[in-house]
Protein backbone atom coordinates (compact mmCIF):
# COMPACT_ATOMS: atom_id res chain seq x y z
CA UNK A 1 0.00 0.00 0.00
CA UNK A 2 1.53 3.67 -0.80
CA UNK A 3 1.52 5.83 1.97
CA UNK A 4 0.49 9.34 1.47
CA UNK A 5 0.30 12.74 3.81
CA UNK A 6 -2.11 15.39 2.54
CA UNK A 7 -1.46 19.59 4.07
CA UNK A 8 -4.83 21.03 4.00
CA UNK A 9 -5.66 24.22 4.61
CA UNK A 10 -8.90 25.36 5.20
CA UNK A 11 -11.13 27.67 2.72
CA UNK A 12 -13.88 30.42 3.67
CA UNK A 13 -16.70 27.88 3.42
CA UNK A 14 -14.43 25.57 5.57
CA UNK A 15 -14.08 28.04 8.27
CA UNK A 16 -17.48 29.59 8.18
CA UNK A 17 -18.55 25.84 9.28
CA UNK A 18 -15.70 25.30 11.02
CA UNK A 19 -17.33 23.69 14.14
CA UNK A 20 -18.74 21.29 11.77
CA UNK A 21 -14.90 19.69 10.64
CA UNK A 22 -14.33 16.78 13.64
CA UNK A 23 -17.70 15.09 11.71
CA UNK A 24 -16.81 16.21 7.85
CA UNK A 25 -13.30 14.32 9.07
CA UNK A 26 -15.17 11.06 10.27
CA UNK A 27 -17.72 10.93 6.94
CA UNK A 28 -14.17 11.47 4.58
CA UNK A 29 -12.99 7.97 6.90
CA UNK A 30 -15.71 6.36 5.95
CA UNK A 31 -15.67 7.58 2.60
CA UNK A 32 -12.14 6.45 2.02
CA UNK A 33 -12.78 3.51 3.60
CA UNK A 34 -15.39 2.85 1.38
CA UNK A 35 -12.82 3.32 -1.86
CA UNK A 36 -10.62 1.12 -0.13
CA UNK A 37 -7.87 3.72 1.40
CA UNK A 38 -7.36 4.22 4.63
CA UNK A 39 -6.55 6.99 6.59
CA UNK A 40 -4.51 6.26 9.37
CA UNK A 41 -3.98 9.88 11.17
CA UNK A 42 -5.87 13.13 11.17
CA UNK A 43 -4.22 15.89 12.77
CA UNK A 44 -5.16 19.73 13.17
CA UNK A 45 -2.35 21.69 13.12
CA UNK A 46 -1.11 25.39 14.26
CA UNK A 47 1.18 27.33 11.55
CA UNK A 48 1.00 27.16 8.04
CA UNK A 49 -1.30 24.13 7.63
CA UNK A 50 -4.73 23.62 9.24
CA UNK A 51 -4.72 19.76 8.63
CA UNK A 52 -2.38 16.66 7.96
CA UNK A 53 -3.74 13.71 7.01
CA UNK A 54 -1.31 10.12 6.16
CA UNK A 55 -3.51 7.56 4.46
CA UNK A 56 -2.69 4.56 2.80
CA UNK A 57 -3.97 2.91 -0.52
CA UNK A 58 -3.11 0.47 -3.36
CA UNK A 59 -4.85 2.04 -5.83
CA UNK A 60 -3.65 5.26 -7.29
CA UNK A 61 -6.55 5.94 -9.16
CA UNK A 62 -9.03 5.86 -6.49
CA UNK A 63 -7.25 7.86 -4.36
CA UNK A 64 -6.87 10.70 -6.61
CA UNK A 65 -10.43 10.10 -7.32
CA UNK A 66 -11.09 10.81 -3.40
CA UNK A 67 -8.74 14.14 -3.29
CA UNK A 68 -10.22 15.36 -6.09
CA UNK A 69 -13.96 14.60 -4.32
CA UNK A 70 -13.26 16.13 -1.17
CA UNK A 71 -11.84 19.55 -2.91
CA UNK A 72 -14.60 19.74 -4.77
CA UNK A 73 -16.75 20.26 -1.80
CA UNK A 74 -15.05 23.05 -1.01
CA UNK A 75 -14.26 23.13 2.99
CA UNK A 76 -10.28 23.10 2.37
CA UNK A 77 -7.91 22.97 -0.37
CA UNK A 78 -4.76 20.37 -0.22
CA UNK A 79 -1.24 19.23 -1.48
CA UNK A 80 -1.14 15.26 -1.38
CA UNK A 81 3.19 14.16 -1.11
CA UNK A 82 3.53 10.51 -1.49
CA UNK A 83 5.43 9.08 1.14
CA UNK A 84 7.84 6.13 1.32
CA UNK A 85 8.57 3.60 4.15
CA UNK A 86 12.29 2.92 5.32
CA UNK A 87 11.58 -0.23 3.41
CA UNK A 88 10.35 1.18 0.36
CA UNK A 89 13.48 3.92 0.29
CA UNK A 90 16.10 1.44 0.77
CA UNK A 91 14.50 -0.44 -2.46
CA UNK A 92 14.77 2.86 -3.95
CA UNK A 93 18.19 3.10 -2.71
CA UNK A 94 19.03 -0.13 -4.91
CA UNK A 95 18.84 1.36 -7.92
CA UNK A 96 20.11 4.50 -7.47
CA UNK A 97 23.55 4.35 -9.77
């Protein structure tokens, strides 16, 4: 499964219903659950991020699918970094000439 950590930042709308985000983060669990990710950690953050959120899933498609379906409901707006294992960097490592 690829590993992946999402920096959200809330929008306007996202704010303006801000007390409403600790349930909007449960239904996107489900939701990703129900696309066959999972998200392992949500954490609100202070500083230049509002959100980070590492999920797992072994299906590229689907979870681009899912980022692109929660931006489009407009609460926050997010840069998804894929993230790699000590395992999966030291097969990386192997082919580095």
């Amino acid at each position: 499964m690829a590993t992946y950590v999402t920096l959200y930042n809330f929008t306007e709308q996202g704010l303006k219903t801000i007390k409403d985000t600790v349930k909007r983060t449960e239904a996107a669990k489900k939701a990703a659950a129900a696309n066959g990710m999972k998200v392992k950690e949500v954490l609100w953050v202070q500083g230049q991020y509002d959100l980070v959120v590492i999920s797992e899933s072994s299906d590229e498609t689907k979870s681009n699918a899912f980022a692109l379906s929660t931006l489009k409901m407009g609460n926050v707006r997010g840069q998804t970094l894929r993230a790699f294992t000590a395992a999966e960097m030291e097969k990386i490592l192997e082919q580095v000439a």
